[in-house]
PDB file of N, CA and C in Angstrom:
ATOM      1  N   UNK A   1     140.049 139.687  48.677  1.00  0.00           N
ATOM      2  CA  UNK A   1     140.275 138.264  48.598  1.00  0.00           C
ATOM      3  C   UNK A   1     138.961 137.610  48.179  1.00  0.00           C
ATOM      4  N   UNK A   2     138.786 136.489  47.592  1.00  0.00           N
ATOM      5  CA  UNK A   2     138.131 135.404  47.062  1.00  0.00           C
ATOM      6  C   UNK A   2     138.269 134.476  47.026  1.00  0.00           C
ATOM      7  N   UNK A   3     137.034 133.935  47.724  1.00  0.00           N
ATOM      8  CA  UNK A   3     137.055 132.317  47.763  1.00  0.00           C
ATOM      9  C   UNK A   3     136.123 131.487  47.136  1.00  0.00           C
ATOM     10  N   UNK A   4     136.692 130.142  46.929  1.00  0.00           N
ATOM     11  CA  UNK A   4     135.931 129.439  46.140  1.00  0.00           C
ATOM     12  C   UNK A   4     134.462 129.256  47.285  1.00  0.00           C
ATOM     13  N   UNK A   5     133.639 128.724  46.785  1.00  0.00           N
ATOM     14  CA  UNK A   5     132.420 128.540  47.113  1.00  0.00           C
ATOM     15  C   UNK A   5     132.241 126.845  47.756  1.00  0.00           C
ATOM     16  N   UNK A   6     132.983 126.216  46.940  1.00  0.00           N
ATOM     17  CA  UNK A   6     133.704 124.913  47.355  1.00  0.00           C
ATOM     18  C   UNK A   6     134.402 124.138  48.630  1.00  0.00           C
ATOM     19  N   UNK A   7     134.231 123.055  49.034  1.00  0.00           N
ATOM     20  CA  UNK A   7     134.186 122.796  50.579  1.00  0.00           C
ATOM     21  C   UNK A   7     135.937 122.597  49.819  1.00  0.00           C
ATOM     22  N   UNK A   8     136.933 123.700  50.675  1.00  0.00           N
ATOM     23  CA  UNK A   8     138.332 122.810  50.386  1.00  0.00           C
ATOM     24  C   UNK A   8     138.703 123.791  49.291  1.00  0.00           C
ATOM     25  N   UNK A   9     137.699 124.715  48.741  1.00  0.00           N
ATOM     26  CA  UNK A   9     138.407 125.376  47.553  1.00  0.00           C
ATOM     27  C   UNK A   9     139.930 126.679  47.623  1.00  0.00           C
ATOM     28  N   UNK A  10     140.005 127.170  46.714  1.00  0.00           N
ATOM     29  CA  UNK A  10     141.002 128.277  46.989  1.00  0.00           C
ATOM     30  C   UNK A  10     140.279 129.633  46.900  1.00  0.00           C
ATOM     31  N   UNK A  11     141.643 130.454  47.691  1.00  0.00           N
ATOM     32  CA  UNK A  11     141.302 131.832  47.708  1.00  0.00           C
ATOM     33  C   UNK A  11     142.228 132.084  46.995  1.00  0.00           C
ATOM     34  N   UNK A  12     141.747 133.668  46.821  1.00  0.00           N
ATOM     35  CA  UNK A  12     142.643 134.209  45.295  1.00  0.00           C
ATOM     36  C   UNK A  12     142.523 135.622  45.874  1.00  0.00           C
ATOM     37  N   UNK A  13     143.576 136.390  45.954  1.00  0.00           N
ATOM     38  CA  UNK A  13     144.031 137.506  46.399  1.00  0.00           C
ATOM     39  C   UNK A  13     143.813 138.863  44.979  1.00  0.00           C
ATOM     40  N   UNK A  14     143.494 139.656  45.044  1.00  0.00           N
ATOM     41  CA  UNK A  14     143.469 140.537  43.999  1.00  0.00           C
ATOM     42  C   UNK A  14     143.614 141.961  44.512  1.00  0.00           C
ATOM     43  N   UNK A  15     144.296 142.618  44.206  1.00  0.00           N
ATOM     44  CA  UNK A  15     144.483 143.903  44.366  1.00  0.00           C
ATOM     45  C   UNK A  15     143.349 145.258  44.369  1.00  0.00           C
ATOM     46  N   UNK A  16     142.913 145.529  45.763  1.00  0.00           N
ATOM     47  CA  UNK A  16     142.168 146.925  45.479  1.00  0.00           C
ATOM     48  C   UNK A  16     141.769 147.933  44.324  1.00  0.00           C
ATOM     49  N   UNK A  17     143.552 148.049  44.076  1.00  0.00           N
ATOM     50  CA  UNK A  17     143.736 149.250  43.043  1.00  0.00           C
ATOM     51  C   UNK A  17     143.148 148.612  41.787  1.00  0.00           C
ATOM     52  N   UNK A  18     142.746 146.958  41.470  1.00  0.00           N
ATOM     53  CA  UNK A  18     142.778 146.534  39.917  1.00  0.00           C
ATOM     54  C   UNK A  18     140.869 147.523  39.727  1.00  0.00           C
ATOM     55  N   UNK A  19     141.154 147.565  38.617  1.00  0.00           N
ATOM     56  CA  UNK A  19     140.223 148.034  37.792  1.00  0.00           C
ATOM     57  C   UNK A  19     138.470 147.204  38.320  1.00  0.00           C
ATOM     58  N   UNK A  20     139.304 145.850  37.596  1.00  0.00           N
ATOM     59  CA  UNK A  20     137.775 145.371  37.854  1.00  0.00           C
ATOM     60  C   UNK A  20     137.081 145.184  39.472  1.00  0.00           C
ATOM     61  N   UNK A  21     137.645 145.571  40.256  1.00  0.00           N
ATOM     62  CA  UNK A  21     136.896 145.792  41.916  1.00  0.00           C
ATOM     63  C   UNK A  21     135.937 146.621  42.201  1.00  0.00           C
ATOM     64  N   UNK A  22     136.723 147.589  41.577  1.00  0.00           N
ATOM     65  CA  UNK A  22     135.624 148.783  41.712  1.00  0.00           C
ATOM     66  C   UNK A  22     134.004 148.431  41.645  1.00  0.00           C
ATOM     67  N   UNK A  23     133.279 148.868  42.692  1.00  0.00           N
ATOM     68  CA  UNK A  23     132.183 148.919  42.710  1.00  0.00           C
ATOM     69  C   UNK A  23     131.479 147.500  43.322  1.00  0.00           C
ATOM     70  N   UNK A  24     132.703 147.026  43.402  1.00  0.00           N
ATOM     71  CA  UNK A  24     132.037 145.305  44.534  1.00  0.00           C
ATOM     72  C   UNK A  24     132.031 145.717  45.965  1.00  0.00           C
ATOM     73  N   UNK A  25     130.971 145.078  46.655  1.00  0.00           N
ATOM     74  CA  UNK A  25     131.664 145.088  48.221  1.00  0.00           C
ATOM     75  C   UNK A  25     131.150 143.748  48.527  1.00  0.00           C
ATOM     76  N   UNK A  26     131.915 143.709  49.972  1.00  0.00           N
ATOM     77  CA  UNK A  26     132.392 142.609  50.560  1.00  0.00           C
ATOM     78  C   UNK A  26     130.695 141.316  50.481  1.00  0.00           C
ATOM     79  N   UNK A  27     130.621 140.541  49.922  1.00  0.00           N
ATOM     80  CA  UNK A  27     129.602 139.622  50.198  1.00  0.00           C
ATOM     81  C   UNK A  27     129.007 139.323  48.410  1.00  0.00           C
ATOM     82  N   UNK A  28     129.630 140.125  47.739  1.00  0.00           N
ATOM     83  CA  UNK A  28     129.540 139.690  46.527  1.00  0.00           C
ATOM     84  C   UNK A  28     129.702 138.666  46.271  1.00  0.00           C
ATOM     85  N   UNK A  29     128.026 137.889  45.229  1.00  0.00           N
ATOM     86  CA  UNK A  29     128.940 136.879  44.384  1.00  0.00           C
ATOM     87  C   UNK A  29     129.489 137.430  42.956  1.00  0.00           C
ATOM     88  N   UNK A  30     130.518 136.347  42.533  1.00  0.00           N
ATOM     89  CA  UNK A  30     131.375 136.889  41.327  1.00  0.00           C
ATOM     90  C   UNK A  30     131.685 135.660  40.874  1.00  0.00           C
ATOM     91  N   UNK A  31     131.791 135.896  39.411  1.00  0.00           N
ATOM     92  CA  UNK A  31     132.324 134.760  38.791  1.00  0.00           C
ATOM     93  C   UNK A  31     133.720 135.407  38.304  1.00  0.00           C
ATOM     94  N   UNK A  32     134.977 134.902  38.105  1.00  0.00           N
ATOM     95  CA  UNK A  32     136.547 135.328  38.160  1.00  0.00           C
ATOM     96  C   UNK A  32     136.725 134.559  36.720  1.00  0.00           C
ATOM     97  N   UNK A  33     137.133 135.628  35.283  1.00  0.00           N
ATOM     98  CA  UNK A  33     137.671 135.045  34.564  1.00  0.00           C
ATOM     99  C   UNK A  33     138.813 135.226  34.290  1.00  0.00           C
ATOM    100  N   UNK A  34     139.711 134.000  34.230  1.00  0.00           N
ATOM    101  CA  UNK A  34     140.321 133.941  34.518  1.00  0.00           C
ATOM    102  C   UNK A  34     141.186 133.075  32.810  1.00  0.00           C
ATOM    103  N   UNK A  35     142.555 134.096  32.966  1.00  0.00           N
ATOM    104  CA  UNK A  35     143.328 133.649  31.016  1.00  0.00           C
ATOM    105  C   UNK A  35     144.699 133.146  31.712  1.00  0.00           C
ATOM    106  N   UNK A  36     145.360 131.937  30.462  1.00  0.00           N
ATOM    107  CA  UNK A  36     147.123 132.231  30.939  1.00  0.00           C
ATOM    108  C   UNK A  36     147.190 133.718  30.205  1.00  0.00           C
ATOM    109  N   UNK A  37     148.496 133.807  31.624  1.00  0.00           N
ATOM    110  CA  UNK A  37     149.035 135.137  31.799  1.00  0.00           C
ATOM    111  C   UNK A  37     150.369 135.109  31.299  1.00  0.00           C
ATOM    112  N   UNK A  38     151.782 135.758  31.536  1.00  0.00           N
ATOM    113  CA  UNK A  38     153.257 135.320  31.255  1.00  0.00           C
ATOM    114  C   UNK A  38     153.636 134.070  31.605  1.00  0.00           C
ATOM    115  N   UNK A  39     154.250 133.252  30.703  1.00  0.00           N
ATOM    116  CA  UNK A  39     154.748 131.794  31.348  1.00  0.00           C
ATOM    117  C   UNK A  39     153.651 131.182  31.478  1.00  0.00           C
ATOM    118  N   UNK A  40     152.446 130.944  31.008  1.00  0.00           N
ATOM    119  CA  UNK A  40     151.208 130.236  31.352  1.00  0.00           C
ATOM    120  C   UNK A  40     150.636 130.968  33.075  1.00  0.00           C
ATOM    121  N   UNK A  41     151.323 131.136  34.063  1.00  0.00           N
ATOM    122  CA  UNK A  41     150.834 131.433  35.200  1.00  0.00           C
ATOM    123  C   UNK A  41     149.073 132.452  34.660  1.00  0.00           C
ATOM    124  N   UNK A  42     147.792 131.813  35.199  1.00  0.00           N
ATOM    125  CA  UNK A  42     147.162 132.395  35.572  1.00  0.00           C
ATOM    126  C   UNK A  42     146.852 134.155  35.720  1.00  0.00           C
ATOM    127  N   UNK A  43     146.258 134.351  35.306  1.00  0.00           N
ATOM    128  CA  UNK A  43     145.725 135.966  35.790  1.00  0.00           C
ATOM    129  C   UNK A  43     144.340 136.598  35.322  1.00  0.00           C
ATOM    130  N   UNK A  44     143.954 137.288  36.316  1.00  0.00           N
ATOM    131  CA  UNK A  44     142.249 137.713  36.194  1.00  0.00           C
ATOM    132  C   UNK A  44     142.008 138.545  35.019  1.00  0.00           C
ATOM    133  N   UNK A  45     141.512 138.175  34.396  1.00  0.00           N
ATOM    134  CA  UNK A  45     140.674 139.255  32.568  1.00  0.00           C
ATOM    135  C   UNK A  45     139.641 139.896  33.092  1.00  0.00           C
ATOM    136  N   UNK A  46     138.869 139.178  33.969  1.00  0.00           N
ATOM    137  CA  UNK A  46     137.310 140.094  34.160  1.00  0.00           C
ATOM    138  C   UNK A  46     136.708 140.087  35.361  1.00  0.00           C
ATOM    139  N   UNK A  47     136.348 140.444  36.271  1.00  0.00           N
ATOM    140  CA  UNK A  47     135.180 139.388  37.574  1.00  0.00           C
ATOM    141  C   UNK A  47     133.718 140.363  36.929  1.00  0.00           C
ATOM    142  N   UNK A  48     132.609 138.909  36.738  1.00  0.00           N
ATOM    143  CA  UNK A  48     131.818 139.635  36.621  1.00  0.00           C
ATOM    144  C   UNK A  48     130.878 138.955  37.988  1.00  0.00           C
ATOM    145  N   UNK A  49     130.142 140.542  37.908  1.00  0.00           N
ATOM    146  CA  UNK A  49     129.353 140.441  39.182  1.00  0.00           C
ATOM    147  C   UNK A  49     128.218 139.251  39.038  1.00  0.00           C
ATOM    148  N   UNK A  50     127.590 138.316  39.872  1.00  0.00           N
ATOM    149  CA  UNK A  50     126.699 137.206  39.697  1.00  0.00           C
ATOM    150  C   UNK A  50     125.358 138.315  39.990  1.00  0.00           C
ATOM    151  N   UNK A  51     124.107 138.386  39.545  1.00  0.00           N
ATOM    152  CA  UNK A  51     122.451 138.662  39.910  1.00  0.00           C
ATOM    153  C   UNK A  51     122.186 137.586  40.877  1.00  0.00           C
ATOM    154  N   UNK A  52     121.050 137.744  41.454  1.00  0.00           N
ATOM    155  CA  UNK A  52     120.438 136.956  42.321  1.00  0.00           C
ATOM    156  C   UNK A  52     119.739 136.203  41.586  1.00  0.00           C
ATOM    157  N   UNK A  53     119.084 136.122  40.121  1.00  0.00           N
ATOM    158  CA  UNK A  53     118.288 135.133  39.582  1.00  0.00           C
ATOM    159  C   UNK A  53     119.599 133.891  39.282  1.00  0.00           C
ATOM    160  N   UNK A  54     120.639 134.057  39.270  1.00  0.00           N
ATOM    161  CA  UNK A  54     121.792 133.210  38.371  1.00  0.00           C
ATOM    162  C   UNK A  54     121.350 132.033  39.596  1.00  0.00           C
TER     163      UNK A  54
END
């Protein structure tokens, strides 16, 4: 799961098994890109991991 960083923001649920997880653990920052998917609905293209200089 992921949450916005934002007082009030959303969380966003993503699946273990997806590809792009691999290799995060828990306390990561990430930026979530994010395309329309079927029907316009939303869906994740990439998370890339944030550095500490960002």
């Amino acid at each position: 799961m992921f949450r916005d960083f934002r007082a009030g923001g959303d969380e966003i649920k993503v699946s273990r098994l997806n590809p792009h997880v691999v290799g995060l653990a828990v306390g990561d920052r990430v930026i979530l890109v994010v395309r329309p998917g079927l029907f316009g609905w939303p869906r994740v293209a990439g998370i890339e991991k944030v550095t500490a200089a960002e």
